[in-house]
N, C-alpha and C. Protein backbone atom coordinates (compact mmCIF):
# COMPACT_ATOMS: atom_id res chain seq x y z
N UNK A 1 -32.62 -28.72 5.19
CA UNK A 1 -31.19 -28.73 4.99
C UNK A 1 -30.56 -29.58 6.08
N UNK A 2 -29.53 -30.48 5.63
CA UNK A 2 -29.07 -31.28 6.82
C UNK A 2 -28.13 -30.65 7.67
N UNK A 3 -27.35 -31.15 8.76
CA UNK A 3 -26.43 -30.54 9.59
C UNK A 3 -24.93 -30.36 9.25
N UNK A 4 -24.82 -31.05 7.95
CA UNK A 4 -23.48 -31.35 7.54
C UNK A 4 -23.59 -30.57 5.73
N UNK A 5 -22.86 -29.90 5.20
CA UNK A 5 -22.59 -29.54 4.20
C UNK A 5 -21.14 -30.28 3.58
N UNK A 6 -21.08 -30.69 2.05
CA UNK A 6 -19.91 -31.21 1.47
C UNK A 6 -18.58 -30.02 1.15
N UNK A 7 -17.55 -30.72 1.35
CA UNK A 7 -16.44 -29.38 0.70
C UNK A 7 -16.47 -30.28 -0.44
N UNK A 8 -15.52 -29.58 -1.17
CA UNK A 8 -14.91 -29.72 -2.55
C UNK A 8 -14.61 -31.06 -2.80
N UNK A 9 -13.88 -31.71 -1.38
CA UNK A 9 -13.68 -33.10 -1.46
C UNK A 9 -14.29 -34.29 -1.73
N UNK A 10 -15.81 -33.74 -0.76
CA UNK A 10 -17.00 -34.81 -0.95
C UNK A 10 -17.32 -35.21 -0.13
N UNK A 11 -16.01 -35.16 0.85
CA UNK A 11 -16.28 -35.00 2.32
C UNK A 11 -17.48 -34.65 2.88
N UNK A 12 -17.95 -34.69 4.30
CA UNK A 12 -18.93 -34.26 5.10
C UNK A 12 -18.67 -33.26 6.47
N UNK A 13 -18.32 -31.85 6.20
CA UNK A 13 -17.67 -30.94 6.85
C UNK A 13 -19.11 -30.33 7.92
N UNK A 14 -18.71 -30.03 9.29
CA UNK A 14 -20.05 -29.71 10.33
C UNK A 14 -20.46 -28.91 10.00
N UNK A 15 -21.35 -27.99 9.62
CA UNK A 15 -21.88 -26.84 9.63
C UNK A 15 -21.71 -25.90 10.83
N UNK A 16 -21.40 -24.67 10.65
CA UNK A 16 -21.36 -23.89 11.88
C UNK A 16 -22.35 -23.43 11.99
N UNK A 17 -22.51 -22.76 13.33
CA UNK A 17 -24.12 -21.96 13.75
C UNK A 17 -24.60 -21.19 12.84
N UNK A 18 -25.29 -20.03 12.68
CA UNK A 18 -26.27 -19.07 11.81
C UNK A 18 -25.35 -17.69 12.81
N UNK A 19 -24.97 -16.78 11.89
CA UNK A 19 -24.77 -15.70 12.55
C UNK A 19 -25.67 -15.42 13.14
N UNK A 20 -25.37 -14.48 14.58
CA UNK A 20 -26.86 -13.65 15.08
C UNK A 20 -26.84 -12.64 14.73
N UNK A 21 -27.83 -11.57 14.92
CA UNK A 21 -27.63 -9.97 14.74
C UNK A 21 -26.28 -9.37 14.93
N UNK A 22 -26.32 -9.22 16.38
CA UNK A 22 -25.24 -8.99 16.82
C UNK A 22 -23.84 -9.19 16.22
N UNK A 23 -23.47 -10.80 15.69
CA UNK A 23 -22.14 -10.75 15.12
C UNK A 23 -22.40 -10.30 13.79
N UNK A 24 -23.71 -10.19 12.93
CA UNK A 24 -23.45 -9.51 11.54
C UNK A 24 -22.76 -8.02 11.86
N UNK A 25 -23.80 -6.93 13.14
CA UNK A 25 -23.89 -6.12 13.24
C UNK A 25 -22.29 -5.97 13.64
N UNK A 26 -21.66 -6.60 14.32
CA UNK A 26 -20.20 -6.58 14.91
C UNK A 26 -19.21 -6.23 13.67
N UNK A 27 -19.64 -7.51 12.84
CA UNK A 27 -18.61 -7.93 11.08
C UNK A 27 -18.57 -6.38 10.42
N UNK A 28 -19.91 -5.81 10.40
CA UNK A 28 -19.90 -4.87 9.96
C UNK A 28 -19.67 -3.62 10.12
N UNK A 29 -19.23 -3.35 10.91
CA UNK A 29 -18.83 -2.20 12.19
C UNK A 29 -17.20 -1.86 11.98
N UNK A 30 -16.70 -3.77 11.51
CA UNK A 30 -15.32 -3.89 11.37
C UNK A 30 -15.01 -3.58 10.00
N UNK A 31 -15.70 -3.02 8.83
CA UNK A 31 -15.85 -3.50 7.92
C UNK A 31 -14.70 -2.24 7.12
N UNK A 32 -14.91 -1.07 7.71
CA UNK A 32 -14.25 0.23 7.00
C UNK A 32 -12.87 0.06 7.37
N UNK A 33 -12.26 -0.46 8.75
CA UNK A 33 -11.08 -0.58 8.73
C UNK A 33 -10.25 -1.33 7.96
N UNK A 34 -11.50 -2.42 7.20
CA UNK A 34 -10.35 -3.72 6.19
C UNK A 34 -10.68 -3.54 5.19
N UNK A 35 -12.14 -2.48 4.70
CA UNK A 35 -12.41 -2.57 2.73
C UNK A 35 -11.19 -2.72 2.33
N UNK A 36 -10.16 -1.62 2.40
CA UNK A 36 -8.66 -1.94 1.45
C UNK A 36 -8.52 -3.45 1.53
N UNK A 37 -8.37 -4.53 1.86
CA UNK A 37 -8.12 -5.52 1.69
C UNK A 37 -9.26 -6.46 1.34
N UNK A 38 -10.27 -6.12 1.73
CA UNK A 38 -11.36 -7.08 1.42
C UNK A 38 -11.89 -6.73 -0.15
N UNK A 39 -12.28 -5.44 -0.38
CA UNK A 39 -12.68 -5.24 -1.27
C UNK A 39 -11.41 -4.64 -2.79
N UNK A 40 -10.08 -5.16 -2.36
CA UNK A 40 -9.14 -4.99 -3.36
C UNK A 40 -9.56 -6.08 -4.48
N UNK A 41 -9.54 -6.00 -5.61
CA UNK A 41 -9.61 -6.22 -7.21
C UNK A 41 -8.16 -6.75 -7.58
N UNK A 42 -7.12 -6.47 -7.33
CA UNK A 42 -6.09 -6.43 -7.96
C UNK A 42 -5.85 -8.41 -7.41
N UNK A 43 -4.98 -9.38 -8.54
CA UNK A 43 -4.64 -10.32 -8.83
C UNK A 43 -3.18 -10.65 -8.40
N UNK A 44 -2.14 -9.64 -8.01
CA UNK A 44 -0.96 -10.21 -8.11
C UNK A 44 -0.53 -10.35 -7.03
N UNK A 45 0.69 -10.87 -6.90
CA UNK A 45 1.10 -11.88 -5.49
C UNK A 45 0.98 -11.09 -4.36
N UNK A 46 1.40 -9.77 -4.41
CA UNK A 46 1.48 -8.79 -3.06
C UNK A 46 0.27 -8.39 -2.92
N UNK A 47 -0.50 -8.32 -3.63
CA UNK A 47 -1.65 -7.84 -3.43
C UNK A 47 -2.55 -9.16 -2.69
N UNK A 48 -2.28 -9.97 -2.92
CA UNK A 48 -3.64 -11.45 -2.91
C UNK A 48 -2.44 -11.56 -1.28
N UNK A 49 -1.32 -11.74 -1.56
CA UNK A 49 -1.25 -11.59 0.22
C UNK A 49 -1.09 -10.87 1.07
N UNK A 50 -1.58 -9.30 0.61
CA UNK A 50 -2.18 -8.08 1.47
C UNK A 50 -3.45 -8.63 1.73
N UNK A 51 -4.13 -9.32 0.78
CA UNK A 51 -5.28 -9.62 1.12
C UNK A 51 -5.42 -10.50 2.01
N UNK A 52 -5.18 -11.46 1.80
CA UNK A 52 -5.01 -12.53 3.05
C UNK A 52 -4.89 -12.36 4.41
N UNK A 53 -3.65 -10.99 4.56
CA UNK A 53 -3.46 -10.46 6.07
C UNK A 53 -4.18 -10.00 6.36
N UNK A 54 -5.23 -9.00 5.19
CA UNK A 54 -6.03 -8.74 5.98
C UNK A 54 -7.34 -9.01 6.51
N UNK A 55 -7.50 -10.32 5.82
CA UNK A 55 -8.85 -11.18 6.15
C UNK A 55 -8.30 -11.81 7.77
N UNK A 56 -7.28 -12.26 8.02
CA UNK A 56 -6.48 -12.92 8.97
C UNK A 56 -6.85 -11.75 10.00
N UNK A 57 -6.24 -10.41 9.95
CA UNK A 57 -6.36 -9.60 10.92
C UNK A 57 -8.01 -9.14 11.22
N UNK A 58 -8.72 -9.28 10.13
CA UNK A 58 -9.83 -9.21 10.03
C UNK A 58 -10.57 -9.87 11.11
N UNK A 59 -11.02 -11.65 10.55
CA UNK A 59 -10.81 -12.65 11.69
C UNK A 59 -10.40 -12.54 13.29
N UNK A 60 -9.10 -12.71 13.85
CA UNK A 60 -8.75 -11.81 14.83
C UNK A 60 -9.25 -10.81 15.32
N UNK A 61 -10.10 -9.49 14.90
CA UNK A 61 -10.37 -8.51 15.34
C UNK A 61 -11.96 -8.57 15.82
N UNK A 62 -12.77 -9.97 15.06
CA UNK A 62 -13.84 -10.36 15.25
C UNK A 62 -14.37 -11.01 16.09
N UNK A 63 -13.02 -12.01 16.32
CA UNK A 63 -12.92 -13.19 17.41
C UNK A 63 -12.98 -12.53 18.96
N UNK A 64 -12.16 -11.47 18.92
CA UNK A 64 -11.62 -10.91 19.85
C UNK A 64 -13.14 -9.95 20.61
N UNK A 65 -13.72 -9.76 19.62
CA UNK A 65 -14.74 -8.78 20.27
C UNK A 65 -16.33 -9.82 20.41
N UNK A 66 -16.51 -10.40 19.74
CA UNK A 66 -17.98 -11.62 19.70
C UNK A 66 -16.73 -12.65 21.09
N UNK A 67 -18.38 -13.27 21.63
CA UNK A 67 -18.91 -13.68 22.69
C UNK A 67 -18.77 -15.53 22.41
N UNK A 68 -19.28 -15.19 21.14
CA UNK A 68 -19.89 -16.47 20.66
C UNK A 68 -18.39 -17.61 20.71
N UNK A 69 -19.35 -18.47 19.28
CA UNK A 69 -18.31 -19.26 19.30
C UNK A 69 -17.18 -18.51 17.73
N UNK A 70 -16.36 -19.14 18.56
CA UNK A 70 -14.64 -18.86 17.12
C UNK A 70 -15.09 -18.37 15.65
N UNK A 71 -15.19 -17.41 15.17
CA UNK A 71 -15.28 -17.78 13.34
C UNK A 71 -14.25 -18.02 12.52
N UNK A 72 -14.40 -18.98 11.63
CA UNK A 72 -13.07 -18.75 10.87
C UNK A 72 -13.54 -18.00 9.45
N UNK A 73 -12.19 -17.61 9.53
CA UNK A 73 -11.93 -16.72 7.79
C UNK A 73 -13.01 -17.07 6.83
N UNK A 74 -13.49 -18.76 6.34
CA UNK A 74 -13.94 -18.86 5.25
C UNK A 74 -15.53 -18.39 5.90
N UNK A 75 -15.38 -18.75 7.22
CA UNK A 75 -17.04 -18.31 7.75
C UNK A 75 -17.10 -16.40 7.29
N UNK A 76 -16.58 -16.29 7.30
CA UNK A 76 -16.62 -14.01 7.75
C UNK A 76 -16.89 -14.08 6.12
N UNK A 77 -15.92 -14.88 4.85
CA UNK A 77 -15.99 -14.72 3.87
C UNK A 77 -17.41 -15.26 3.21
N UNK A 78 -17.74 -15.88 3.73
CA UNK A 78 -19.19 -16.58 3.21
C UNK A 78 -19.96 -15.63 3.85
N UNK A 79 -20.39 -14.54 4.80
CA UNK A 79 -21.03 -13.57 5.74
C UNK A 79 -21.00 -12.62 4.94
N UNK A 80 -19.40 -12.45 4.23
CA UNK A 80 -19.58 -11.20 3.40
C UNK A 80 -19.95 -11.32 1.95
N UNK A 81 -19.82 -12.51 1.56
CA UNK A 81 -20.77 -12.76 0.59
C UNK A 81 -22.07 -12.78 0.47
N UNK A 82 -22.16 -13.37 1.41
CA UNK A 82 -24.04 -13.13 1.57
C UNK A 82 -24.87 -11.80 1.55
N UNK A 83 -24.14 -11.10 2.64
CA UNK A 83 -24.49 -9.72 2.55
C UNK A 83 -24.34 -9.01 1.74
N UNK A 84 -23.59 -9.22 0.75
CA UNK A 84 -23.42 -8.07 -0.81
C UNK A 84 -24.48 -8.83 -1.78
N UNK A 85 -24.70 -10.30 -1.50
CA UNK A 85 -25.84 -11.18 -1.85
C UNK A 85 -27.68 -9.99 -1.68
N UNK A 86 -27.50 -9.90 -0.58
CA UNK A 86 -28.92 -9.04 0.32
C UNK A 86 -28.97 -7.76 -0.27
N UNK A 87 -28.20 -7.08 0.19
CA UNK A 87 -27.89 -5.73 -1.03
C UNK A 87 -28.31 -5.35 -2.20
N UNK A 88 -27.48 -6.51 -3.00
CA UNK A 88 -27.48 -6.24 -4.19
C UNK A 88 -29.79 -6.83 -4.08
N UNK A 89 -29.72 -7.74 -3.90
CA UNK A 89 -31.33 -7.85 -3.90
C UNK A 89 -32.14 -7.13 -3.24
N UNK A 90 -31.67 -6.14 -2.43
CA UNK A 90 -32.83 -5.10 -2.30
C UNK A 90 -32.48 -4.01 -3.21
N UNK A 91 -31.28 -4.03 -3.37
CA UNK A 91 -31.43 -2.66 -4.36
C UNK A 91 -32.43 -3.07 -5.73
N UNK A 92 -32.30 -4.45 -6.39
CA UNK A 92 -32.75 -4.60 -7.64
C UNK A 92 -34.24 -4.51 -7.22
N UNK A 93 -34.90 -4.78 -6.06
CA UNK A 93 -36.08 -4.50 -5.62
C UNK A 93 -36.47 -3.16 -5.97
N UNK A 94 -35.51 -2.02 -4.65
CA UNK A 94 -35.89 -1.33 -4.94
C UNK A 94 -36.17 -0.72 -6.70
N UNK A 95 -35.64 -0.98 -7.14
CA UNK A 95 -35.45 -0.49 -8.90
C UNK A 95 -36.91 -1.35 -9.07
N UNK A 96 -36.81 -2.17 -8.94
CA UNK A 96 -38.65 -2.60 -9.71
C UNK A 96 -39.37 -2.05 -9.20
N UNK A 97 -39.67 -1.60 -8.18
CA UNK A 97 -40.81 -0.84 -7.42
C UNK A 97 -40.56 0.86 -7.74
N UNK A 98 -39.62 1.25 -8.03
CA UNK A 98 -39.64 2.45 -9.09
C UNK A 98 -40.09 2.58 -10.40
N UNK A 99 -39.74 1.20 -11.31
CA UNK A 99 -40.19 1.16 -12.41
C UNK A 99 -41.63 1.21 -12.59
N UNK A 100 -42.40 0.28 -11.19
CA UNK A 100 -43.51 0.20 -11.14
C UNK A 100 -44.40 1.16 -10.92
N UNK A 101 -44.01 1.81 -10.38
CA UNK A 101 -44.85 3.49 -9.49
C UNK A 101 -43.70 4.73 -10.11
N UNK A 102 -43.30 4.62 -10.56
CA UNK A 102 -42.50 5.88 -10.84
C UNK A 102 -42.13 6.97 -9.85
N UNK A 103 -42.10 6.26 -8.49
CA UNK A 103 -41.43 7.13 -7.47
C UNK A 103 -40.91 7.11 -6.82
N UNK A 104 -40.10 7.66 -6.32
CA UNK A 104 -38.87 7.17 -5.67
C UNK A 104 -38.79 6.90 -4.41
């Protein structure tokens, strides 16, 4: 994989570092104080910019406690994608290896 990933534009945007343990373990720690906003469903204007504030305050609350370097918003949002990414693939694991052995 090269050092540079494309946006939407076509552009050639830097890649940021690889989370470490630590800042997943951090993201996630932060995670119960913002579900209401991260994990809201709802589409309409107050809602999508409840959401926003609270990815923003989110951000901020991350920055403030990691060492490292700065994250931004779309970084935490691509982190938390990934990780419901991991999840969801061990759970479907686990389910085949039940199907397979019939035990739990």
């Amino acid at each position: 994989m090269s050092s540079t990933q494309e946006n939407s534009k076509g552009s050639q945007a830097p890649r940021s570092e690889n989370f470490t343990p630590s800042e997943e373990a951090t993201f996630v720690s932060l995670l119960p104080d913002f579900k209401k906003y991260i994990e809201c469903k709802q589409t309409d204007a107050k809602s999508r910019e409840e959401k926003n504030r609270g990815w923003e305050n989110l951000v901020e609350a991350f920055n403030s406690i990691t060492t490292g370097i700065p994250r931004t918003e779309e970084n935490l949002r691509n982190l938390w994608d990934e990780l419901k990414k991991k999840a969801r693939k061990a759970d479907k694991t686990d389910k085949k290896e039940t199907a397979k052995t019939g035990k739990i």
